[in-house]
C-alpha atoms as a PDB file:
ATOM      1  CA  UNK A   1     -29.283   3.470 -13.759  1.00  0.00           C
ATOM      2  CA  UNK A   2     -25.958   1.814 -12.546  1.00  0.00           C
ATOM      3  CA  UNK A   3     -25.188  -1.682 -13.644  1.00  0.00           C
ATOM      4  CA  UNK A   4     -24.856  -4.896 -12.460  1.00  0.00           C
ATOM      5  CA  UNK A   5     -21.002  -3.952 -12.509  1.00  0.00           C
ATOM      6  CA  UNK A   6     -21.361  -0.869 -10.346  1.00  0.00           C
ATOM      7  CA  UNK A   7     -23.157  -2.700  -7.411  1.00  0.00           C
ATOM      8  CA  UNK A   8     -20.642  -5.939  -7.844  1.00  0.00           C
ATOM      9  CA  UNK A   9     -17.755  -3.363  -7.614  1.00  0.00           C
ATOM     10  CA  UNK A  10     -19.283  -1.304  -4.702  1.00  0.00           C
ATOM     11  CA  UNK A  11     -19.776  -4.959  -2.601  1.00  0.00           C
ATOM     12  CA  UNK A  12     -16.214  -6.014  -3.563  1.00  0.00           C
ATOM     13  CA  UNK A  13     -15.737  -2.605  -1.567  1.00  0.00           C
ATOM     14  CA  UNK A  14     -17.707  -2.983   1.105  1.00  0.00           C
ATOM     15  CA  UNK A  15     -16.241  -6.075   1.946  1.00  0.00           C
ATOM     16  CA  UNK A  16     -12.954  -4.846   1.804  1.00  0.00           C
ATOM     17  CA  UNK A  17     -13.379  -2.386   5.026  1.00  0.00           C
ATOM     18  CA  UNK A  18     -11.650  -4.276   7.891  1.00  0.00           C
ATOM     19  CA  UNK A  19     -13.944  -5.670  10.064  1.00  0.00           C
ATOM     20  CA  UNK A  20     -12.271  -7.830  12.825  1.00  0.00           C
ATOM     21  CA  UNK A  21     -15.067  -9.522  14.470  1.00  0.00           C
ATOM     22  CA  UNK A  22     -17.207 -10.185  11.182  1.00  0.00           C
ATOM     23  CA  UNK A  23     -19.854  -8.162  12.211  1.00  0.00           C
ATOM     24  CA  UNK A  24     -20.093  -4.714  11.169  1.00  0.00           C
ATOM     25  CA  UNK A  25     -23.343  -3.211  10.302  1.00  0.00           C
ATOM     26  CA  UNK A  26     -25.575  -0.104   9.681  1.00  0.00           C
ATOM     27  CA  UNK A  27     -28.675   0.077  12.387  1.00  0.00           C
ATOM     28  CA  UNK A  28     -30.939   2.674  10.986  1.00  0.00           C
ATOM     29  CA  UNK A  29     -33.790   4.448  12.975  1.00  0.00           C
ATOM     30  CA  UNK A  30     -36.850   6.566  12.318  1.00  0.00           C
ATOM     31  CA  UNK A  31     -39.417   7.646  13.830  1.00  0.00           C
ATOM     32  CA  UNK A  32     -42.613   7.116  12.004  1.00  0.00           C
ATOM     33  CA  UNK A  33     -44.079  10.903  11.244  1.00  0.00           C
ATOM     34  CA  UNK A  34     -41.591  12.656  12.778  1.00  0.00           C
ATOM     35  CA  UNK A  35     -40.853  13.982   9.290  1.00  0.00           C
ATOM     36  CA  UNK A  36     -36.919  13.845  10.370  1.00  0.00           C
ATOM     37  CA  UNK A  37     -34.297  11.469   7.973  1.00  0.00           C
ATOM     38  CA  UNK A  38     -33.645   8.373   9.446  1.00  0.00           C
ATOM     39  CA  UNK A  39     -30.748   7.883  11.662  1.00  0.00           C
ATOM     40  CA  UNK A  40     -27.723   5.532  10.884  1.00  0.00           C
ATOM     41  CA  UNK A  41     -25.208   4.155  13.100  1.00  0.00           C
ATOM     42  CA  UNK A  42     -22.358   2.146  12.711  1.00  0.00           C
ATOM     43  CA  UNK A  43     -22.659  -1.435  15.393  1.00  0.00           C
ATOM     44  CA  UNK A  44     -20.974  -4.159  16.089  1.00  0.00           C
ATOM     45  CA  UNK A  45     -17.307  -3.233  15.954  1.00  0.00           C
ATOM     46  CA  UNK A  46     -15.490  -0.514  17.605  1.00  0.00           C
ATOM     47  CA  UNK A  47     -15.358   1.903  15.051  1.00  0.00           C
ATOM     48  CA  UNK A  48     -12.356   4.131  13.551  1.00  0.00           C
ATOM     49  CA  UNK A  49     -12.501   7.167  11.849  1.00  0.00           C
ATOM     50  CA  UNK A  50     -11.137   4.625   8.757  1.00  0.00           C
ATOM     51  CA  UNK A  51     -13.771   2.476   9.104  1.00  0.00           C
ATOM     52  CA  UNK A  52     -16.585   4.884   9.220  1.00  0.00           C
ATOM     53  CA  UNK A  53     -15.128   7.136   6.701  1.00  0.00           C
ATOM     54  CA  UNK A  54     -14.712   3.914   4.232  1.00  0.00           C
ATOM     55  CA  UNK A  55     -18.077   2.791   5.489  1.00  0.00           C
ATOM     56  CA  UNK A  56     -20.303   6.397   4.793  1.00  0.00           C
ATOM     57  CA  UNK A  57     -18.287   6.841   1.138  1.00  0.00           C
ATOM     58  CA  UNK A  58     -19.159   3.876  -0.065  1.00  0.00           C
ATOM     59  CA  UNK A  59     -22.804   4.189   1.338  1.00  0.00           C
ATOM     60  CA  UNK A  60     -23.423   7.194   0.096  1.00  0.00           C
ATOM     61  CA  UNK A  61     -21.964   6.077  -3.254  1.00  0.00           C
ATOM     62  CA  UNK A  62     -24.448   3.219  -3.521  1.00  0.00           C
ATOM     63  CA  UNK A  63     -27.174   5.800  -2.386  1.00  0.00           C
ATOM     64  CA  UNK A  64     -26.574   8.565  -5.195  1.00  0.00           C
ATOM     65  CA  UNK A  65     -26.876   5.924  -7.685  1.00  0.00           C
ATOM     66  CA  UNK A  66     -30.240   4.865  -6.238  1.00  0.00           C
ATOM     67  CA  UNK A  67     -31.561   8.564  -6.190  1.00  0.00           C
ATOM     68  CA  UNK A  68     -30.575   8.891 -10.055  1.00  0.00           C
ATOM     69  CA  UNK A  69     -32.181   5.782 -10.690  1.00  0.00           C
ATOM     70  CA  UNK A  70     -35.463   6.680  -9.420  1.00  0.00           C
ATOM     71  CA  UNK A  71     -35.187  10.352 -11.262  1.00  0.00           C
ATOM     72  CA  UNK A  72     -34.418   8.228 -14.566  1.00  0.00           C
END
């Protein structure tokens, strides 16, 4: 399981993608039983390919280490 460290590091990150208006986001959707994976989209800011690109990596970072910590 990642430490307190990993997920201070990972928001010191996050915070670092530019966000000019202060209010970037994730919205996530699902539809109850549809057995499909939820749906994520970036809101709130005009989005570059930067800031998505910066914004999935360091998701997905954060997510692998949740996955291994529920295997562990």
């Amino acid at each position: 399981m990642a430490n307190s460290d990993f997920w201070r590091h990972l928001a010191v990150d996050f915070q670092a993608i530019p966000d000019f208006s202060g209010m970037l986001r994730a919205d996530g959707y699902y539809i109850v039983g549809s057995g499909e994976p939820w749906n994520w989209q970036l809101k709130g800011v005009t989005t570059s390919d930067f800031i998505y690109s910066a914004f999935e990596t360091l998701a997905r970072r954060g997510a692998a280490e949740i996955v291994i910590s529920a295997v562990v």
